[in-house]
Structure formats: structure tokens, C-alpha cells
C-alpha atoms as a PDB file:
ATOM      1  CA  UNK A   1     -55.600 -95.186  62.236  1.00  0.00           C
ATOM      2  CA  UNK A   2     -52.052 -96.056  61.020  1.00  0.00           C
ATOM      3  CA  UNK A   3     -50.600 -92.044  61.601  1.00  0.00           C
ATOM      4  CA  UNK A   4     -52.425 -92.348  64.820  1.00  0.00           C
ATOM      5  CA  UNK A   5     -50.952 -95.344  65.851  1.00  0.00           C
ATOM      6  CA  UNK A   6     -47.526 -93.626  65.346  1.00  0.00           C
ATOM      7  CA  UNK A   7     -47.554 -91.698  68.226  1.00  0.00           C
ATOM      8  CA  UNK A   8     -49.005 -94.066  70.426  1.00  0.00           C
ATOM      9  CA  UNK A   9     -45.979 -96.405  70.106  1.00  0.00           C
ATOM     10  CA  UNK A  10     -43.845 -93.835  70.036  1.00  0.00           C
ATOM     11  CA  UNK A  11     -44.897 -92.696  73.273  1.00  0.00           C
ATOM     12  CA  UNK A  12     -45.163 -96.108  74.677  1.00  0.00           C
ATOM     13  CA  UNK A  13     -41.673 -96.764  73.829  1.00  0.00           C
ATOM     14  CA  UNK A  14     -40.114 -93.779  75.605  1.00  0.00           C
ATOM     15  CA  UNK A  15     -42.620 -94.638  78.687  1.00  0.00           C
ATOM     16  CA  UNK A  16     -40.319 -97.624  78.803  1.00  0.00           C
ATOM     17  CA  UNK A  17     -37.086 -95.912  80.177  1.00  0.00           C
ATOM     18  CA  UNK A  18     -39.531 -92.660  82.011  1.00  0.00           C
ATOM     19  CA  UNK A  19     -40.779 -95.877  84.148  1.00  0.00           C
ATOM     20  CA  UNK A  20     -37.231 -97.556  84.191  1.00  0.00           C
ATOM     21  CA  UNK A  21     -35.901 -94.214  86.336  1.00  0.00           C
ATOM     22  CA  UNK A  22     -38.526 -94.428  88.326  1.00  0.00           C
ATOM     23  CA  UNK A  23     -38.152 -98.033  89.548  1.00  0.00           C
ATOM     24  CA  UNK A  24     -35.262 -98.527  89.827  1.00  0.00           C
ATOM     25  CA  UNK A  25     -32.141 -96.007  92.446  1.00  0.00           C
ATOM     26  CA  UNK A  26     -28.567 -97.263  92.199  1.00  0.00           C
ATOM     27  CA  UNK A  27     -26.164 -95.759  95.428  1.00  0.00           C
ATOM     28  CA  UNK A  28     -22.781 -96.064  97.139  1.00  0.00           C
ATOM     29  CA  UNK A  29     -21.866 -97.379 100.611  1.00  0.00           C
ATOM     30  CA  UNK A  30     -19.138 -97.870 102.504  1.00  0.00           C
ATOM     31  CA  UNK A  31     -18.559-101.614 103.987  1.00  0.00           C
ATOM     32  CA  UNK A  32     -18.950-101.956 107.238  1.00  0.00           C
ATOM     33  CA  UNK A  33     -17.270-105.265 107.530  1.00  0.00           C
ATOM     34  CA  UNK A  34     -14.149-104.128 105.424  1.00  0.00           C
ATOM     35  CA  UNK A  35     -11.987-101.158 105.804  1.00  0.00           C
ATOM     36  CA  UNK A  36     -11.705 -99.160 102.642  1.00  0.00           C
ATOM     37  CA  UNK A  37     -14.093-100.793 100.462  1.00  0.00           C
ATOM     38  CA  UNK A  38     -17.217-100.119  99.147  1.00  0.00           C
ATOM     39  CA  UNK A  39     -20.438-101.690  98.195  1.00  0.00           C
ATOM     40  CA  UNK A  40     -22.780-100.722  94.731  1.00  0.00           C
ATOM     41  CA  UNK A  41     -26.370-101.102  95.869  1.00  0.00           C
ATOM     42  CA  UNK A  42     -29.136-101.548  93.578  1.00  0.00           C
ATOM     43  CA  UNK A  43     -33.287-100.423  94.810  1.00  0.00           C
ATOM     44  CA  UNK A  44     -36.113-101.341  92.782  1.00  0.00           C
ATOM     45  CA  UNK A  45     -39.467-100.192  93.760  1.00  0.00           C
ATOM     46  CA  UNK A  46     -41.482-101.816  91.307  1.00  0.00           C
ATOM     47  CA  UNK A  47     -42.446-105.191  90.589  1.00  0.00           C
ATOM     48  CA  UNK A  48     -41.044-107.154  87.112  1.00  0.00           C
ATOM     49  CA  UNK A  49     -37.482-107.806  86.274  1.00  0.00           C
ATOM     50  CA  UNK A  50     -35.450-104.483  85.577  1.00  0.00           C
ATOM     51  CA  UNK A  51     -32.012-104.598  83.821  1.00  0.00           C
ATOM     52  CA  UNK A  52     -29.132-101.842  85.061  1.00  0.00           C
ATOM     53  CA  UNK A  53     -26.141-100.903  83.098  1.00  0.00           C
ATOM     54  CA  UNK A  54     -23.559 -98.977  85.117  1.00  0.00           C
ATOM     55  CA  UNK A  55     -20.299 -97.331  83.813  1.00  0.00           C
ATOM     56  CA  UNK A  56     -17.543 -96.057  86.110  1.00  0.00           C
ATOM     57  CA  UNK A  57     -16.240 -92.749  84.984  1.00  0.00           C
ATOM     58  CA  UNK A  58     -13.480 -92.492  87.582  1.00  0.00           C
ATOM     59  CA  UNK A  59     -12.044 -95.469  89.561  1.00  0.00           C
ATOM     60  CA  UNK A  60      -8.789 -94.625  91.344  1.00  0.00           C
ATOM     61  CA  UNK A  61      -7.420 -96.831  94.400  1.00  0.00           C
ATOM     62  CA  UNK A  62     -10.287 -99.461  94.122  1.00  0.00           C
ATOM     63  CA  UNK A  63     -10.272-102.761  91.876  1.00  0.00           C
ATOM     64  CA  UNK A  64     -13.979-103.584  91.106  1.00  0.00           C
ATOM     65  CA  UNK A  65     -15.912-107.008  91.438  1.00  0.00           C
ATOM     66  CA  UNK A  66     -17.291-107.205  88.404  1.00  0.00           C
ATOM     67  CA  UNK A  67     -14.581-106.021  86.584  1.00  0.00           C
ATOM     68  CA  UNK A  68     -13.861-102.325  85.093  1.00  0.00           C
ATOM     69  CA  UNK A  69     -15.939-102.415  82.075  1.00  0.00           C
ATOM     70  CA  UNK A  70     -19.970-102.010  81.889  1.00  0.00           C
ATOM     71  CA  UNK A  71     -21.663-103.753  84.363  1.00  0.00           C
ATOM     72  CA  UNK A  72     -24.836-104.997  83.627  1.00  0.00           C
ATOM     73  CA  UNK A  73     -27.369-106.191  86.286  1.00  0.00           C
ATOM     74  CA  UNK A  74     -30.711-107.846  86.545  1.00  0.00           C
ATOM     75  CA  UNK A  75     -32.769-106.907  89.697  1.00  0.00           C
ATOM     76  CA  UNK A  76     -35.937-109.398  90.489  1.00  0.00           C
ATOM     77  CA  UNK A  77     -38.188-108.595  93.179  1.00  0.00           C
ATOM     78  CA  UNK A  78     -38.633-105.500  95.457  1.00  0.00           C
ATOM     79  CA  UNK A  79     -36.035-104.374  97.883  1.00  0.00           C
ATOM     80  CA  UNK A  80     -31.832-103.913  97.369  1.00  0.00           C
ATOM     81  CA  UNK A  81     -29.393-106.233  96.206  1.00  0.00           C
ATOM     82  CA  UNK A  82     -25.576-105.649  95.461  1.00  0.00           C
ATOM     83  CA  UNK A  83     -24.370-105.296  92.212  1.00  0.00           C
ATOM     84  CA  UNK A  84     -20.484-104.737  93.141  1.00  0.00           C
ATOM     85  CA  UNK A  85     -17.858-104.600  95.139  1.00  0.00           C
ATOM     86  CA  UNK A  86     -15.093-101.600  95.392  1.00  0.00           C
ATOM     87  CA  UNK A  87     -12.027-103.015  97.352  1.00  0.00           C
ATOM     88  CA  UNK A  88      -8.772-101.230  98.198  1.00  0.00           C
ATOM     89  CA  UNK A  89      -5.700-101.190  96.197  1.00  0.00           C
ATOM     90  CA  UNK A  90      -2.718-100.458  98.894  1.00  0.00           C
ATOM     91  CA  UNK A  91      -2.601 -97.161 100.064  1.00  0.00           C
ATOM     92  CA  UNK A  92      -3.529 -95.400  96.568  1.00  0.00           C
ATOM     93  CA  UNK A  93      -6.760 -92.460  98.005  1.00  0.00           C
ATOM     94  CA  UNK A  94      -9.588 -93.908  96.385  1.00  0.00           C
ATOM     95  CA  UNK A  95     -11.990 -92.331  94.245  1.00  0.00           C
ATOM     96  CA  UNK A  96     -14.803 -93.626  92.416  1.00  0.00           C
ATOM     97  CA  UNK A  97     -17.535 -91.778  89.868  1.00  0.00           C
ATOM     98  CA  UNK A  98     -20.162 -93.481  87.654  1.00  0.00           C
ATOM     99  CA  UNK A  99     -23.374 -93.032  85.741  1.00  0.00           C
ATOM    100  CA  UNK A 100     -26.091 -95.673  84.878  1.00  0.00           C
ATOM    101  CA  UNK A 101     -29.205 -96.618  83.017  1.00  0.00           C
ATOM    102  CA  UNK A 102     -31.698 -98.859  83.530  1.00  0.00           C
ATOM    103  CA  UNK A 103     -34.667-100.908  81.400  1.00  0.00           C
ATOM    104  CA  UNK A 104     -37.644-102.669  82.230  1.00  0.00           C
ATOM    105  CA  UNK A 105     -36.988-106.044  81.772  1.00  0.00           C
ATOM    106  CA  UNK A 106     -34.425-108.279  81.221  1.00  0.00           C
ATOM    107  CA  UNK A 107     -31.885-108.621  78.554  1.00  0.00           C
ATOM    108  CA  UNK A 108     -32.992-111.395  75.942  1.00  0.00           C
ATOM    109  CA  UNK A 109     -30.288-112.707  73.912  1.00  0.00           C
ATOM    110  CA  UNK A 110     -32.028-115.432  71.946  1.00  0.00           C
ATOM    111  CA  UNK A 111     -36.493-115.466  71.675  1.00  0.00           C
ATOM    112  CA  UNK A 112     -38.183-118.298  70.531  1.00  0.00           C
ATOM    113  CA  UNK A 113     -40.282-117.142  68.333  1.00  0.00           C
ATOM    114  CA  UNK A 114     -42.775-119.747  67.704  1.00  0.00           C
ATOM    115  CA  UNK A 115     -44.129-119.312  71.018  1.00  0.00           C
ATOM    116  CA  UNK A 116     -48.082-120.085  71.237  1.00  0.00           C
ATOM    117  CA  UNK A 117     -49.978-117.355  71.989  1.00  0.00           C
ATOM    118  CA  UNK A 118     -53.810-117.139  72.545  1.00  0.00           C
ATOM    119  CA  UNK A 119     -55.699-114.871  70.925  1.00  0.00           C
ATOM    120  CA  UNK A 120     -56.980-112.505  73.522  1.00  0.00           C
ATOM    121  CA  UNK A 121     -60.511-112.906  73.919  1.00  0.00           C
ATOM    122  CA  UNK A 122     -62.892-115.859  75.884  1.00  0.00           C
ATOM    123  CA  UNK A 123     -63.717-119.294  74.559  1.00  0.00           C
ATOM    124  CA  UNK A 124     -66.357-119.699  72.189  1.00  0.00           C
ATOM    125  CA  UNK A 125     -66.588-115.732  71.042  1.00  0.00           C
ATOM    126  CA  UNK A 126     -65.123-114.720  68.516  1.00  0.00           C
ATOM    127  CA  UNK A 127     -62.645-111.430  67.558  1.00  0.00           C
ATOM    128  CA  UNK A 128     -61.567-109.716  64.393  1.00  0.00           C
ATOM    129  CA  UNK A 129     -57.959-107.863  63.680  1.00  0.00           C
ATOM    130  CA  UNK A 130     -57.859-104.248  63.211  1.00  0.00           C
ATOM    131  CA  UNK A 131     -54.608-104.520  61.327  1.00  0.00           C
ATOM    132  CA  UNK A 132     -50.995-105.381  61.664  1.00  0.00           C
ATOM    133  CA  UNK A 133     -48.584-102.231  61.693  1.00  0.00           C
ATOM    134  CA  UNK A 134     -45.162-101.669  60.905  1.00  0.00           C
ATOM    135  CA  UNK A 135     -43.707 -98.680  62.588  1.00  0.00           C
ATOM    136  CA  UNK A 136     -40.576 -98.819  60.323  1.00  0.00           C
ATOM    137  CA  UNK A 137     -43.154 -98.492  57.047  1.00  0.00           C
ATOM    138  CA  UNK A 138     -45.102 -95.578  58.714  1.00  0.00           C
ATOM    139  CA  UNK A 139     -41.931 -93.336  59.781  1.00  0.00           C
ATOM    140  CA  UNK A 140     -39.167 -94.697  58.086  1.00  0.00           C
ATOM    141  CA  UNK A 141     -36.790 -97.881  58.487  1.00  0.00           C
ATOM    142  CA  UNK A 142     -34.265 -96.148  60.519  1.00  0.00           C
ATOM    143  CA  UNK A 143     -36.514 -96.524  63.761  1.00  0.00           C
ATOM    144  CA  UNK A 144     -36.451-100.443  64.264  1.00  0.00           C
ATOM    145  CA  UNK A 145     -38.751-102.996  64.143  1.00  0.00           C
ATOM    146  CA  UNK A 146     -42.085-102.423  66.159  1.00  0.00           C
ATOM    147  CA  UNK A 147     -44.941-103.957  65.280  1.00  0.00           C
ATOM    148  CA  UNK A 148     -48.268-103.346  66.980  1.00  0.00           C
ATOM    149  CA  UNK A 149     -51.664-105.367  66.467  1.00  0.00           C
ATOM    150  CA  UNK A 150     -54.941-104.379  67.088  1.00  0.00           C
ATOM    151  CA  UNK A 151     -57.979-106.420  68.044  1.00  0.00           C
ATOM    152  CA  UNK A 152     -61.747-105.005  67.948  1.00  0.00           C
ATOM    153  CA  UNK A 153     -64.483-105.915  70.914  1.00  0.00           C
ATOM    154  CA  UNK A 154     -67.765-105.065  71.750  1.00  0.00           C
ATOM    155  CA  UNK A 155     -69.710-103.741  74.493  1.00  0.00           C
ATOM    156  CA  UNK A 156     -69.420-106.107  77.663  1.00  0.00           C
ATOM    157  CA  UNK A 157     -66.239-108.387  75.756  1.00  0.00           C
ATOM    158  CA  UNK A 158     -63.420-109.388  78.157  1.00  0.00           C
ATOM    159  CA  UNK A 159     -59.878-109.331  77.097  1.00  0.00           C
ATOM    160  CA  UNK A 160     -57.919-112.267  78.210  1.00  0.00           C
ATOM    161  CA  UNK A 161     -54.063-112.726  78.594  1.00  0.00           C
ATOM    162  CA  UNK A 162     -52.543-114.272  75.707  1.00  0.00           C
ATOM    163  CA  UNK A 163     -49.712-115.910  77.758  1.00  0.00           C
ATOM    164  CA  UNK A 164     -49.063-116.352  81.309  1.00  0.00           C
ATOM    165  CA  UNK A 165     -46.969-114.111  83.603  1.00  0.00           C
ATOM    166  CA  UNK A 166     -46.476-111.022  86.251  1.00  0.00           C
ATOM    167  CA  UNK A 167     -48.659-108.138  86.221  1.00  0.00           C
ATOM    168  CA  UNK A 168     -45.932-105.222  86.565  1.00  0.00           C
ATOM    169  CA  UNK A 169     -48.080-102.385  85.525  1.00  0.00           C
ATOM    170  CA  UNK A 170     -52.007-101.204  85.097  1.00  0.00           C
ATOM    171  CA  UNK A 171     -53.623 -98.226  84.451  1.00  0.00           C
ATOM    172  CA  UNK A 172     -57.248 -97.411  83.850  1.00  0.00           C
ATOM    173  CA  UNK A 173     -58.056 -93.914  84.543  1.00  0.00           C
ATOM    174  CA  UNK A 174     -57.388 -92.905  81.128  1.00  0.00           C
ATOM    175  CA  UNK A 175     -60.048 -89.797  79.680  1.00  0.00           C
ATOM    176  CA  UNK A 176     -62.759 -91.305  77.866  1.00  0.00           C
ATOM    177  CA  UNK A 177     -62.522 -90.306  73.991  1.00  0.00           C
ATOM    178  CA  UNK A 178     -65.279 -88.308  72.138  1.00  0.00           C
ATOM    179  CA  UNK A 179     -66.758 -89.634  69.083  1.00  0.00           C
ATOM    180  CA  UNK A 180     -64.378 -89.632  65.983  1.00  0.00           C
ATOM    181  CA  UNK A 181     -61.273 -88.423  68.677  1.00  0.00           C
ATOM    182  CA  UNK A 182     -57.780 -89.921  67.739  1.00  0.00           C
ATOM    183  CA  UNK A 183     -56.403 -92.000  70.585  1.00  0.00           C
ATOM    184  CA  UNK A 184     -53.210 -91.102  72.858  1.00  0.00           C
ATOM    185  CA  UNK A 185     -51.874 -91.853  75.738  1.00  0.00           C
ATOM    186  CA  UNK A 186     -53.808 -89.844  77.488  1.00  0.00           C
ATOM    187  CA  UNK A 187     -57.136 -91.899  76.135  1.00  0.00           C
ATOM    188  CA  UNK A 188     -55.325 -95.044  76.644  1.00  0.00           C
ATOM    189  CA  UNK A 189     -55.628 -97.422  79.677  1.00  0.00           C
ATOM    190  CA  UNK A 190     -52.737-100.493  80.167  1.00  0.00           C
ATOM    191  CA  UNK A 191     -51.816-103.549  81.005  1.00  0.00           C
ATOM    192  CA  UNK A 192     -48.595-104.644  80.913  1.00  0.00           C
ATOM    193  CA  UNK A 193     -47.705-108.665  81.491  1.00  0.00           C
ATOM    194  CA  UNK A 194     -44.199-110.179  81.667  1.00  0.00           C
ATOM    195  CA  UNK A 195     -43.751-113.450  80.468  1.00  0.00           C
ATOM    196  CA  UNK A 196     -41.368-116.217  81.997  1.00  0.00           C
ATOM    197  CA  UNK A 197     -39.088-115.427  78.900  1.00  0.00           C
ATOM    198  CA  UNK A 198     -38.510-112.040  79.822  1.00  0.00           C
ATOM    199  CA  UNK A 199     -40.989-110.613  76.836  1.00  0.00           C
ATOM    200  CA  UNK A 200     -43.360-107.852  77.795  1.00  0.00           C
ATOM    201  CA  UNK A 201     -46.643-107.606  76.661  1.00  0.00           C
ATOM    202  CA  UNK A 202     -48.382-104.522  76.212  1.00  0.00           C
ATOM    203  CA  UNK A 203     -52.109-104.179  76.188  1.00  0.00           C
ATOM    204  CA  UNK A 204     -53.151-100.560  75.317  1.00  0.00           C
ATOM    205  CA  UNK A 205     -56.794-100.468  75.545  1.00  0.00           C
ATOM    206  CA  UNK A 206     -58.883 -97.240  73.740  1.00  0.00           C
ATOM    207  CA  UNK A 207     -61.812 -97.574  75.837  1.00  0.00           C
ATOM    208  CA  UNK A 208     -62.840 -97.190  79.133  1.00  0.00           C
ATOM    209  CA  UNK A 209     -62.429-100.823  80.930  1.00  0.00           C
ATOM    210  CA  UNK A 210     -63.023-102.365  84.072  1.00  0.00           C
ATOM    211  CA  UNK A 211     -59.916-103.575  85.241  1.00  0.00           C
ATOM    212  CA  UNK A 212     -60.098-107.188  86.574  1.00  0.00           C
ATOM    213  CA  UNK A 213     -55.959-107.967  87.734  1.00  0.00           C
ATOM    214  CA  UNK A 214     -53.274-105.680  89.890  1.00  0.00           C
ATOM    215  CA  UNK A 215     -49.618-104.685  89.868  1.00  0.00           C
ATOM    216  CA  UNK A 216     -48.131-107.562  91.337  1.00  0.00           C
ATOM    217  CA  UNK A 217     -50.916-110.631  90.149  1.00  0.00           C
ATOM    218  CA  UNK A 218     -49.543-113.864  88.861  1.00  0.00           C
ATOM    219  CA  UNK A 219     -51.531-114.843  85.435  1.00  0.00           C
ATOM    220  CA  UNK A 220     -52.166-117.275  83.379  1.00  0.00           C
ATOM    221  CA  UNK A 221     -52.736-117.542  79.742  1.00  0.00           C
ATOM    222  CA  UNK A 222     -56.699-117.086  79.138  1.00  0.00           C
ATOM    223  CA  UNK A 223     -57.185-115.216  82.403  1.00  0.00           C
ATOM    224  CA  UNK A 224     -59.635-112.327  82.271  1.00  0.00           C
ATOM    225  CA  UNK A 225     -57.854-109.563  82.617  1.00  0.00           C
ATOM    226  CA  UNK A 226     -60.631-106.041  81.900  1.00  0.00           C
ATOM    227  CA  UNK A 227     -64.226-105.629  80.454  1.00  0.00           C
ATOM    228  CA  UNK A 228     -65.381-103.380  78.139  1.00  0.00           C
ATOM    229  CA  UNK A 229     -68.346-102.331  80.574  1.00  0.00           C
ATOM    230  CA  UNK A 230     -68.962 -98.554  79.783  1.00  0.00           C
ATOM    231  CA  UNK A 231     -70.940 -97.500  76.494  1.00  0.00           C
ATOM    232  CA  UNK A 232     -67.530 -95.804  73.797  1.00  0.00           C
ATOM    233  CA  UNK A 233     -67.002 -94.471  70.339  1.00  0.00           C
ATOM    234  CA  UNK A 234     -65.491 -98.679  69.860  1.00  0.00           C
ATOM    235  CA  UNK A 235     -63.646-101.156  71.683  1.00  0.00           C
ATOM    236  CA  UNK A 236     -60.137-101.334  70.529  1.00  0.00           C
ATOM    237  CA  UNK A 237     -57.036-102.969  72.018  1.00  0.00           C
ATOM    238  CA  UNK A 238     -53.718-102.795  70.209  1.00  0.00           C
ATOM    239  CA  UNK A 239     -51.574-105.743  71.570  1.00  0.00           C
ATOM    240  CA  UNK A 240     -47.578-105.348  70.982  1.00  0.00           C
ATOM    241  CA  UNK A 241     -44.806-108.091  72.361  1.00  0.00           C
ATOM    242  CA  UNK A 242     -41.640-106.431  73.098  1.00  0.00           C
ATOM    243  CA  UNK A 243     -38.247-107.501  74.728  1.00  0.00           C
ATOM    244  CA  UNK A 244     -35.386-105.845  75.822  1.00  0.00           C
ATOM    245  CA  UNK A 245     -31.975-106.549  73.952  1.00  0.00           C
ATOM    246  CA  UNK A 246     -28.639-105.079  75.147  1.00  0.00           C
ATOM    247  CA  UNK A 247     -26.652-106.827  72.835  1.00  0.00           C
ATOM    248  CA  UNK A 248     -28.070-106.037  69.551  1.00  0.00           C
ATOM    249  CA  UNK A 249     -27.735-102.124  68.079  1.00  0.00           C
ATOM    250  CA  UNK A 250     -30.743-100.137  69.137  1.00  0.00           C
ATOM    251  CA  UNK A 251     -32.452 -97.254  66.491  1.00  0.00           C
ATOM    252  CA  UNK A 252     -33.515 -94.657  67.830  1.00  0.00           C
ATOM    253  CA  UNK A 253     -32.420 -94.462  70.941  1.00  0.00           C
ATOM    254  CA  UNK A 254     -33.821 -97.746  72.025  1.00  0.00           C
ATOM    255  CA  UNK A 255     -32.939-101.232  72.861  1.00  0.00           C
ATOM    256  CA  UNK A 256     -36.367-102.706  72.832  1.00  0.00           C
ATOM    257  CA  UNK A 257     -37.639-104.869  69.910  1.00  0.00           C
ATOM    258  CA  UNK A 258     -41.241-106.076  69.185  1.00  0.00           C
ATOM    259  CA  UNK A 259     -41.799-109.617  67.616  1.00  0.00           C
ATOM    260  CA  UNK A 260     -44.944-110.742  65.784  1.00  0.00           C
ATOM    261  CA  UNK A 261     -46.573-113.834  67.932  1.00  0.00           C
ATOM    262  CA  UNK A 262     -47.669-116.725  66.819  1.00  0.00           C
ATOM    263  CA  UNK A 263     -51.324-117.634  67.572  1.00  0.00           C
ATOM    264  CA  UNK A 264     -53.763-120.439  68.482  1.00  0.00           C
ATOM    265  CA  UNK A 265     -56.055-119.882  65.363  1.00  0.00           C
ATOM    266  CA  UNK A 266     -58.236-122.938  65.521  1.00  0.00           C
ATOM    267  CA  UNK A 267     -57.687-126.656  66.597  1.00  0.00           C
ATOM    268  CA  UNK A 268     -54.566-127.441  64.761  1.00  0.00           C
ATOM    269  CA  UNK A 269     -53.364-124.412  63.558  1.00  0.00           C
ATOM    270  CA  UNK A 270     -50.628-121.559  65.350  1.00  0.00           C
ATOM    271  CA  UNK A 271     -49.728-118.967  63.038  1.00  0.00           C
ATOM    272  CA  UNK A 272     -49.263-115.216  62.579  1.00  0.00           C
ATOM    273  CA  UNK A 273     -52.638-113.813  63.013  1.00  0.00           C
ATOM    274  CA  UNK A 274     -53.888-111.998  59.595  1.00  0.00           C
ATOM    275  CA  UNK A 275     -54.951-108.296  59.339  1.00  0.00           C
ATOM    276  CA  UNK A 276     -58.484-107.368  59.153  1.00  0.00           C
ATOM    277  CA  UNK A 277     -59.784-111.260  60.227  1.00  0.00           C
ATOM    278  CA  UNK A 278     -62.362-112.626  61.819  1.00  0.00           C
ATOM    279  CA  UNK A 279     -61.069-115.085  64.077  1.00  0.00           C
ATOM    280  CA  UNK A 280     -64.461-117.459  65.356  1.00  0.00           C
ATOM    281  CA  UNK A 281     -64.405-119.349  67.815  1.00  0.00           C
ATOM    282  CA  UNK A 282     -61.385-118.515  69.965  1.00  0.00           C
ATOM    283  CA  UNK A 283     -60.072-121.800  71.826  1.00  0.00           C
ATOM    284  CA  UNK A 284     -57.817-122.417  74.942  1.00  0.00           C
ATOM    285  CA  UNK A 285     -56.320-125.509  74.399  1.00  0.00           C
ATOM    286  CA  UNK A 286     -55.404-127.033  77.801  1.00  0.00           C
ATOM    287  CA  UNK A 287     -51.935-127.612  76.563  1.00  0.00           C
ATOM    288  CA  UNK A 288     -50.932-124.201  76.162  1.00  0.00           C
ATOM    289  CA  UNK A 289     -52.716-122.702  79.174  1.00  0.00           C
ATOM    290  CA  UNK A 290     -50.568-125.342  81.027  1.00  0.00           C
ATOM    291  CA  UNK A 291     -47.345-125.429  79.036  1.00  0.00           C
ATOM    292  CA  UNK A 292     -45.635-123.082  81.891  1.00  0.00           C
ATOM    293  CA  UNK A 293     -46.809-124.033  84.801  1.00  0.00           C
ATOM    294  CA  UNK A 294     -45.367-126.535  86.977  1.00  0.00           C
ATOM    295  CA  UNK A 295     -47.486-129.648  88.548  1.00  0.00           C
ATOM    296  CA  UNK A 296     -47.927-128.215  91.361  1.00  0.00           C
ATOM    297  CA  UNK A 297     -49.656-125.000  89.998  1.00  0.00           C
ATOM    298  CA  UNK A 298     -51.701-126.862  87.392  1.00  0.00           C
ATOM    299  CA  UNK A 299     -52.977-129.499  90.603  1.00  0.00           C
ATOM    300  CA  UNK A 300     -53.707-126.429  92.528  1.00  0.00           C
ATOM    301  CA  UNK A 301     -55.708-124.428  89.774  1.00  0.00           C
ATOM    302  CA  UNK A 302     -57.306-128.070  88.969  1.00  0.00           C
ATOM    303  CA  UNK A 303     -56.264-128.517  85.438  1.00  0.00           C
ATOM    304  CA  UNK A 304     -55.387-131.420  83.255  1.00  0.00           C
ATOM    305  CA  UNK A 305     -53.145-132.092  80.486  1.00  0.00           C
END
């Protein structure tokens, strides 16, 4: 499973900047309200928080807002927002040029990483680790850090979110896979959460599922999110936790890092789940479904501490 596994995060990773493009158009426009100047628009078309880095290659006759380095910008929410201004400098003929890239995501500077997760199954089952992976120890340090879990189901199992967050993209018309057929991403259907700290979380399911949230639904932690409904070779979910770091050196042409979570194991006990476990029973302790929501969410979905 492990040299399979290499080309399925491999391929996940680069989906990251294929959907980036997608979402997200950057453009020029003159201001109406002030002769001269212009305006740096930003359009995102998808829902989540995307992160843009722009670079001017030319900028004669025009001092920038935001100053004439790279400007990075998060956009939140569907529709335009500015990013920058272009104003006049006397009566030098202004010219302007750039290029820019964006992420899904925002930047994360700091992650707390003993953040409780729940393991992601319902109460009172139980759910057993395929194995932890390493992508640096299958294909050589030099790529980064990713680390990928994987979590085996049965026939009719639900998977659940393991933290709260937005739904920013699904997909579950993937091709269902023969007997003793590697996975890819063409055999893989997704879910893919973002979490009030800005990590993503990445549910790659190798089964056919019947999807049970949306692009654009809020979640919280616990919520049912597929079933495995339809008869398959197995049930498998590999669950990676990524974020998006601008700051820190990216390998292999990447600036996205996974983190190992830390999970609700049993009544008094959040740790780093173990390969090739049998976790039994899975809990939801109140106080981590509810540790991100505000009063008013946790009255309306009637909760308690």
C-alpha cells in the first residue's frame, strides 16, 4: 500500500495549486473616482479561504499601496475584493506589469499542534488504523514532511468529521476499483474540510460513498459526513491535515505541510493515533464537539458543556 500511497499524495498535493488557478482571477482597473490610478482586484469563485501572492515586474509612474515588494493577500468568501492601489507619481507615463500565484488556504505562521481531534467514525463503533506514512521515508527526505493516515470501515460505516469547519470541496463520482486494483485519483472520492485555524483536512475515500455534506456546508466535529453504502474490494479512507505556510522554505515545489493530529483515544486520553490499532469504542466528548463554537451555535444545535 505504502508505493501506492505515493502517488496518491503526490497527486493530491499538486491538485492543491491546479484548484488554486481555478478559484481564484486577479485583474487591473482603472479608478473611476481618481484620475490616473489604478485598482488590483482579486475574484474568487470558490468557497474556503485562498491566499494570493502577487509580484510587480514593471512599475513605472505609480507608487503602490501595499508597498513594492510581494504582496500577499487572503481572499474569504465569494465575489472581488481589492488587494491594491496604483496611484500617480507626477506626470511620469505609468506602466505597470505583474505575475501572481495563489494557494488554497491561508498562510499559517504558528499551528497548535495539540489540537483534539476525533477519530473519524460514530460513537460506540469502533475503527482500526491502516498505517501511518511518511512520504519523506517512501521517496526520499528532500520532498517535505507529509504524512497521511489511513483508517479501515466496513460495509454501511459512516465517516464523521474529526474537527469542525467549511466544506470547500467534494467529490464522489470517482470509478469504482476492481478487486486487488491499486487506488488513484481517479478511484478516489473527497472531502475536503477547513478548520477555523486555517488547516485543511483531506478525506480521500477508496470506495464508493454516499456523500452526506456540500461545497459550502458549515460542520461540526462528529458530523456524518459519507457512508460506505455500495458492496467494494474494502473500505479505506486515508485522512491527511495539511496547512499552507508562506513563510517557511517549501520542497518540492510546495508550501504546504501536513501535521500528525492528536486524537480523542478513550476518556482521558488525546494522543497520536498508533498504526495498525484497533481503536473501540470511539467517543465524542461534548467538550471538544463544542470547543469552537460560540453560545449561540451550541444553544441553537442544543448542546451542553
Amino acid at each position: 500500500m505504502k508505493t501506492h500511497l505515493i502517488g496518491l499524495l503526490i497527486l493530491c498535493g499538486i491538485s492543491f495549486t491546479a484548484n488554486s488557478q481555478r478559484a481564484v482571477r486577479v485583474y487591473s482597473e482603472q479608478d473611476n473616482f481618481k484620475k490616473g490610478s489604478y485598482r488590483i482586484m482579486a475574484e474568487l469563485t470558490k468557497h474556503g479561504s485562498y491566499t494570493v501572492s502577487l509580484t510587480f515586474q514593471q512599475l513605472t509612474g505609480l507608487t503602490c499601496s501595499e508597498g513594492i515588494g510581494n504582496i500577499i493577500s487572503t481572499l474569504n468568501g465569494l465575489g472581488i475584493q481589492q488587494i491594491a492601489t496604483l496611484n500617480p507619481i507626477g506626470n511620469i507615463s505609468p506602466h505597470f506589469t505583474y505575475s501572481y500565484t495563489s494557494w488554497v488556504g491561508k498562510s499559517i505562521n504558528k499551528l497548535d499542534s495539540l489540537y483534539p481531534y476525533l477519530l473519524p467514525g460514530t460513537t460506540s463503533t469502533s475503527i482500526k488504523t491502516s498505517g501511518v506514512y511518511f512520504l519523506g521515508d517512501l521517496i526520499g527526505k528532500g520532498y517535505g514532511e507529509f504524512y497521511a493516515m489511513g483508517f479501515l470501515y466496513n460495509l454501511g460505516d459512516t465517516i464523521c468529521a474529526t474537527r469542525g469547519g467549511l466544506v470547500y470541496d467534494v467529490f464522489d463520482k470517482a470509478e469504482p476499483r476492481k478487486e486487488g486494483e491499486v487506488f488513484s485519483t481517479k478511484t478516489r472520492n473527497l472531502i475536503s474540510i477547513e478548520h477555523n485555524d486555517g488547516t485543511l483536512a483531506r478525506y480521500n475515500i477508496l470506495s464508493e460513498i454516499k456523500m452526506l455534506v456540500q461545497i459550502g456546508d458549515k460542520v461540526i466535529p462528529g458530523q456524518p459526513l459519507a457512508v460506505f453504502e455500495k458492496q467494494g474490494p474494502d473500505y479505506t479512507m486515508i485522512f491527511d491535515l495539511y496547512y499552507l505556510n508562506l513563510r517557511e522554505t517549501g520542497k518540492g515545489a510546495t508550501n504546504y505541510f501536513t501535521t500528525r493530529p492528536r486524537f480523542v483515544l478513550g476518556s482521558n486520553e488525546i494522543a497520536l493515533a498508533s498504526a495498525y490499532t484497533q481503536y473501540a469504542p470511539i467517543i465524542h466528548p461534548i467538550e471538544i464537539i463544542t470547543k469552537e463554537l460560540s453560545n449561540r451555535e451550541i444553544k441553537k444545535l442544543g448542546l451542553k458543556h
